[in-house]
Protein backbone atom coordinates (compact mmCIF):
# COMPACT_ATOMS: atom_id res chain seq x y z
CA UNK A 1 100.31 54.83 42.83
CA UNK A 2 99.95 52.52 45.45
CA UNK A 3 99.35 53.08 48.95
CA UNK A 4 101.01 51.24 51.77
CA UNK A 5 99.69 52.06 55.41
CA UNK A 6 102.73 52.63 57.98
CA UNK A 7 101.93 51.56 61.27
CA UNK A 8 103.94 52.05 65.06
CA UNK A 9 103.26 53.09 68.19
CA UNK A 10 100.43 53.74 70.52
CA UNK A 11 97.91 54.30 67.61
CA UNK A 12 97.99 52.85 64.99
CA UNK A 13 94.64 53.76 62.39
CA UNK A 14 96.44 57.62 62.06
CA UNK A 15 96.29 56.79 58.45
CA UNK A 16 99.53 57.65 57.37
CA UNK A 17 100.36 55.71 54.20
CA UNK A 18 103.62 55.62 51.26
CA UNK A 19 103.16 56.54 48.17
CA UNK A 20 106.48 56.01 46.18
CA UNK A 21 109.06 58.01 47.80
CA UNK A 22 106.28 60.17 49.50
CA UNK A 23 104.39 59.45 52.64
CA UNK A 24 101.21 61.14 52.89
CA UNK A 25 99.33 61.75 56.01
CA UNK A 26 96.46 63.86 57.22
CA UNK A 27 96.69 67.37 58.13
CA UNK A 28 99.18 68.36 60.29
CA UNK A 29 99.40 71.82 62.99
CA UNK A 30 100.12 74.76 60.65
CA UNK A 31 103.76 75.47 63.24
CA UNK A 32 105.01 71.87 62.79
CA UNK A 33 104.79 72.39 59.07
CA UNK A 34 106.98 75.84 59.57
CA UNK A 35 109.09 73.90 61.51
CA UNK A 36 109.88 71.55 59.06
CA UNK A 37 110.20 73.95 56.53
CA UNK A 38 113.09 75.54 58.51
CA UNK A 39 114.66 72.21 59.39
CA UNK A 40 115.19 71.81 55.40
CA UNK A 41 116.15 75.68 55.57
CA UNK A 42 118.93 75.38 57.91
CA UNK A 43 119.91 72.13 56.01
CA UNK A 44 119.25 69.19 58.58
CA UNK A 45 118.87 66.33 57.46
CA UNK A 46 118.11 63.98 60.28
CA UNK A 47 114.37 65.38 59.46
CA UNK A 48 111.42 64.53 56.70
CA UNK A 49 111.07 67.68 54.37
CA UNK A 50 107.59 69.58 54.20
CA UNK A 51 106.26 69.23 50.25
CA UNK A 52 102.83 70.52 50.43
CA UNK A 53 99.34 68.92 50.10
CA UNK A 54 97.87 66.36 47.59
CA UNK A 55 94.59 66.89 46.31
CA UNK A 56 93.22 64.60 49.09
CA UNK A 57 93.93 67.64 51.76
CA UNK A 58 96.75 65.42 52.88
CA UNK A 59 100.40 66.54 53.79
CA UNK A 60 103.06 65.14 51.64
CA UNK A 61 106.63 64.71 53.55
CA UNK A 62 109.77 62.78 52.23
CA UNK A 63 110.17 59.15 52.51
CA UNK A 64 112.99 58.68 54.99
CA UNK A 65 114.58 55.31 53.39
CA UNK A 66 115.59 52.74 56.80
CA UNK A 67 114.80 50.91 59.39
CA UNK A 68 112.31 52.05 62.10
CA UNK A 69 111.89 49.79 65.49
CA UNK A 70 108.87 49.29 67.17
CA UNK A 71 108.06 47.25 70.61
CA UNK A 72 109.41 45.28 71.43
CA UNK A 73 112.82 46.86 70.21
CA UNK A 74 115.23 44.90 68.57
CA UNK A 75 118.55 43.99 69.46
CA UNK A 76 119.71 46.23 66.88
CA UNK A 77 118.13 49.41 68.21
CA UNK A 78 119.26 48.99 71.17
CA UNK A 79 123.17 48.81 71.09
CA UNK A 80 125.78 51.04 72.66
CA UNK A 81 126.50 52.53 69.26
CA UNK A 82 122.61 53.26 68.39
CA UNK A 83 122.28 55.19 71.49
CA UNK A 84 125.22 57.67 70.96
CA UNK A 85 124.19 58.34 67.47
CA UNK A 86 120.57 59.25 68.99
CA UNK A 87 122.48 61.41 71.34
CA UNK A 88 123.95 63.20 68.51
CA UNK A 89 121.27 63.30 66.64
CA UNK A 90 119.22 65.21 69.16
CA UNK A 91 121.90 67.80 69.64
CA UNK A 92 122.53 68.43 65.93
CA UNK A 93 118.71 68.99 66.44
CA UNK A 94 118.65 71.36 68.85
CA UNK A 95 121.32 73.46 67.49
CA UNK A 96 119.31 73.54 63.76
CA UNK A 97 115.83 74.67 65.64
CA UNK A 98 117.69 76.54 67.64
CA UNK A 99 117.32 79.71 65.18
CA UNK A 100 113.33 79.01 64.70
CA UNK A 101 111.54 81.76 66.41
CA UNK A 102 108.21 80.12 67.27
CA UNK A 103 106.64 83.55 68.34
CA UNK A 104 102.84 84.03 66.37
CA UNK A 105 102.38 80.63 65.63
CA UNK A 106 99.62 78.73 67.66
CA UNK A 107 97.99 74.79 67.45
CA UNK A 108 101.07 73.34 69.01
CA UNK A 109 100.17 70.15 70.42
CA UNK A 110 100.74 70.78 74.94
CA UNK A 111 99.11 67.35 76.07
CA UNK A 112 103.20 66.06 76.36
CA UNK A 113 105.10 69.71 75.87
CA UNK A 114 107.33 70.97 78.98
CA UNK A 115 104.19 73.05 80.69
CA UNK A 116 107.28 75.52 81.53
CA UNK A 117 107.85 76.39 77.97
CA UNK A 118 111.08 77.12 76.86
CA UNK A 119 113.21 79.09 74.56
CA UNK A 120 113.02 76.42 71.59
CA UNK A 121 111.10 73.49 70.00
CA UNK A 122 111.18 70.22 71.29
CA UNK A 123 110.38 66.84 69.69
CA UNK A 124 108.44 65.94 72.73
CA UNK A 125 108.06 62.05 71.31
CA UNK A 126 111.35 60.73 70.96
CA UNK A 127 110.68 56.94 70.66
CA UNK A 128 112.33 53.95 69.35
CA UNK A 129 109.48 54.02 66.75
CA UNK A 130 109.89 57.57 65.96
CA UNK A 131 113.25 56.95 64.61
CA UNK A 132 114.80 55.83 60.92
CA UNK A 133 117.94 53.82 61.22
CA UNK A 134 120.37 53.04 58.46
CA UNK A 135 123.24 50.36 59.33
CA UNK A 136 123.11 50.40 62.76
CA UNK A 137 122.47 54.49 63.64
CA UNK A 138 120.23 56.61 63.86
CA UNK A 139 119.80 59.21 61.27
CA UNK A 140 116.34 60.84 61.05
CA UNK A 141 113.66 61.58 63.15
CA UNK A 142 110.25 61.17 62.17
CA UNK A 143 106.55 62.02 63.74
CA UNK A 144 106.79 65.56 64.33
CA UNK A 145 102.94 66.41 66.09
CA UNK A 146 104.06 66.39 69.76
CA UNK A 147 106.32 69.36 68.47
CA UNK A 148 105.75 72.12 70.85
CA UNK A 149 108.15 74.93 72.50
CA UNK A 150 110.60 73.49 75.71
CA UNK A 151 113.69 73.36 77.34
CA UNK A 152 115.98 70.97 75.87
CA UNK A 153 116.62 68.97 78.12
CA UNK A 154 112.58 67.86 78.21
CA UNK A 155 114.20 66.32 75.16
CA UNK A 156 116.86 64.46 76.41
CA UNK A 157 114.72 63.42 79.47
CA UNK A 158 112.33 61.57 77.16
CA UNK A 159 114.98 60.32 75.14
CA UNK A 160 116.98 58.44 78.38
CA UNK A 161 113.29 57.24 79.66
CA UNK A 162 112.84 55.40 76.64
CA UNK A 163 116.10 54.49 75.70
CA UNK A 164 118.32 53.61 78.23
CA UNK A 165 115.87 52.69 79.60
CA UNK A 166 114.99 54.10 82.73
CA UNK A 167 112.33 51.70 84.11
CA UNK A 168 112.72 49.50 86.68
CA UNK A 169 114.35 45.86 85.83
CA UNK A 170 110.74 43.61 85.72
CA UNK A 171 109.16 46.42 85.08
CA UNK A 172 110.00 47.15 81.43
CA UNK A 173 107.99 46.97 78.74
CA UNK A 174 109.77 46.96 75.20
CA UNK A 175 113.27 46.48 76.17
CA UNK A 176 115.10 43.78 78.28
CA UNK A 177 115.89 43.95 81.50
CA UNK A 178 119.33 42.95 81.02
CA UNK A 179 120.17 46.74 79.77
CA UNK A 180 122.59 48.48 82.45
CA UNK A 181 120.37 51.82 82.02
CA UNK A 182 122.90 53.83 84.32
CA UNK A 183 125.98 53.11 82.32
CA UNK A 184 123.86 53.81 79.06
CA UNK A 185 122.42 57.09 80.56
CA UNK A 186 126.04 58.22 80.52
CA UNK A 187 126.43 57.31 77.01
CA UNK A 188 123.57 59.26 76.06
CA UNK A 189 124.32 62.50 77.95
CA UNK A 190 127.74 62.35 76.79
CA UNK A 191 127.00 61.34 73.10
CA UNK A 192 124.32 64.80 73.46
CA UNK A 193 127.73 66.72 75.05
CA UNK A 194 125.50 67.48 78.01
CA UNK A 195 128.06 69.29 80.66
CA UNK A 196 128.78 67.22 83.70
CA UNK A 197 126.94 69.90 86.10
CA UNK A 198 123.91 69.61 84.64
CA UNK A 199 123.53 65.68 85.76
CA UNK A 200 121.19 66.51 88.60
CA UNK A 201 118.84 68.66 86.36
CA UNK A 202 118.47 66.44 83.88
CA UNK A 203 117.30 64.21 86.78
CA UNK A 204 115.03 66.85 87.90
CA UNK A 205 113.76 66.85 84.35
CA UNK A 206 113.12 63.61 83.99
CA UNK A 207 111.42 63.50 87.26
CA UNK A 208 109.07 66.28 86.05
CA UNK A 209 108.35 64.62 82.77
CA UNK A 210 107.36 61.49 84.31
CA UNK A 211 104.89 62.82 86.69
CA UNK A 212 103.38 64.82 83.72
CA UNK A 213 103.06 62.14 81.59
CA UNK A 214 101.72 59.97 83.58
CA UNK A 215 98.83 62.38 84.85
CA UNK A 216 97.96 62.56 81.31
CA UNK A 217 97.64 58.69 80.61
CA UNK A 218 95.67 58.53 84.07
CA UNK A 219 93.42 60.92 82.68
CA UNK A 220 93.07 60.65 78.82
CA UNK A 221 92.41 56.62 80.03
CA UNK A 222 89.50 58.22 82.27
CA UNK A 223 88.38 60.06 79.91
CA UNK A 224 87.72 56.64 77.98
CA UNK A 225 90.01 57.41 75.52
CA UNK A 226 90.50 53.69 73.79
CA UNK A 227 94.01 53.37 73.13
CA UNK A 228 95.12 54.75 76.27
CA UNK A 229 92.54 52.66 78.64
CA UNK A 230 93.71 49.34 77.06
CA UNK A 231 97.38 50.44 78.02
CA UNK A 232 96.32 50.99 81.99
CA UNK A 233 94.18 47.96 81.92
CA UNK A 234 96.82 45.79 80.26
CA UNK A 235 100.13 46.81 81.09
CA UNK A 236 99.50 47.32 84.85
CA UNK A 237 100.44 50.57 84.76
CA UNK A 238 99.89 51.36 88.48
CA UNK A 239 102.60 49.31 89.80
CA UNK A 240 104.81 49.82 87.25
CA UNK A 241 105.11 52.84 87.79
CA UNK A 242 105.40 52.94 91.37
CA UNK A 243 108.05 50.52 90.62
CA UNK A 244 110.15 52.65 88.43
CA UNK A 245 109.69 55.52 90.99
CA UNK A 246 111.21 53.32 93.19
CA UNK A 247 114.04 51.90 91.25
CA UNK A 248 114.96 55.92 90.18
CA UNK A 249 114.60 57.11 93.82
CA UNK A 250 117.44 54.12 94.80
CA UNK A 251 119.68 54.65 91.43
CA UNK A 252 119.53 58.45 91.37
CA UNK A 253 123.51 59.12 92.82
CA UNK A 254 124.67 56.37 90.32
CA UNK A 255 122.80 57.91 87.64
CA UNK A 256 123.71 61.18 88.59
CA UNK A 257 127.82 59.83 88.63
CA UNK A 258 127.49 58.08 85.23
CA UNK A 259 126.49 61.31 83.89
CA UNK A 260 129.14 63.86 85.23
CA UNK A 261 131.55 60.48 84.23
CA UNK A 262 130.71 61.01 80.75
CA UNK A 263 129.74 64.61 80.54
CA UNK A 264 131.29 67.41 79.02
CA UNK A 265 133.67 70.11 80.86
């Protein structure tokens, strides 16, 4: 059958291709395998299902039929209603993994895990382009190797960096600055049913996740590393993200409000 490359994201040569209703791509971390297995266990479907290996060596996983953004994101992936169905989505996540004991396994990816650890497994890579739509919500996630055991909330933290967005206005790379990211944080945390005391730590979290991330694309572009070295030298990364620390430092109490607005009792 015929083999169509899918491409997103940061790197795109992974060479992860569809075959029919299949995609096939190479091998992937014995856990995240055993994860997926129990996501189809526990009967979630917002997740591709585990069917083995082709005679290639390659790991077979359902084709997720939709839409899947990539940068710069659409108007479509980006409305009110997208963002409370990726709310939901996450939690009906964390509940299914919720019951996956993680203990024994090892090759979990760290480079982007919660260094804390935590008592289940995270996405860790919750993207636009990690993401099938179908009319207008989200239904699936997809690109599972950043799996790795968290708190939750590392999660949501990604999540709201990414999609609400918060980055500074001017300083935003793949959505438009026109977004009211404290109104839409709200809508997230409340869509997830994150309770209204927690608004602080998931600002602590996000804080956290930041500065980890960001050490790591400082030092993977150091290291040389190709895809990460044209991002610093391109996107001026420096100021951009002194910028956003800025803009979070000055919008933290209104973030903080729009969450314990929305969130649950």
């Amino acid at each position: 059958m015929t083999e169509q490359p899918l491409v997103g994201g940061m790197n795109t040569g992974r060479g992860v291709v569809r075959v029919g209703d299949t995609v096939r791509r190479p091998e992937m971390a014995a856990p995240v395998r055993a994860l997926l297995r129990h996501l189809e266990t526990v009967g979630f479907r917002g997740a591709p299902r585990h069917l083995g290996i082709d005679e290639q060596g390659r790991d077979v996983l359902t084709w997720i039929d939709g839409e899947v953004p990539v940068p710069p994101y659409p108007d479509w992936a980006l409305t009110d209603a997208a963002l409370e169905s990726l709310g939901r989505l996450v939690r009906d996540y964390h509940e299914a993994v919720a019951s996956f004991d993680p203990g024994g396994l090892i090759g979990w990816s760290v480079e982007w895990s919660d260094p804390d650890g935590g008592p289940l497994v995270c996405h860790n890579d919750i993207f636009p382009e990690n993401t099938v739509f179908q009319d207008g919500a989200v239904i699936a996630l997809i690109d599972f190797d950043m799996a790795a055991p968290g708190r939750p909330l590392w999660d949501l933290a990604i999540a709201a960096e990414e999609w609400t967005p918060l980055h500074a206005p001017g300083a935003r790379l793949s959505t438009p600055d026109s977004l009211d990211a404290v109104r839409r944080l709200g809508l997230l945390a409340g869509a997830y049913g994150l309770a209204r005391e927690r608004a602080e730590e998931l600002l602590d979290v996000v804080a956290e996740e930041r500065a980890r991330a960001t050490t790591n694309v400082r030092a993977q572009a150091a290291a040389g590393d190709p895809v990460w070295s044209a991002h610093v030298a391109d996107s001026d990364f420096d100021a951009r993200m002194d910028a956003d620390d800025r803009w979070l430092a000055e919008m933290r109490p209104a973030l903080v409000a729009s969450i314990a607005r929305a969130g649950a009792a």
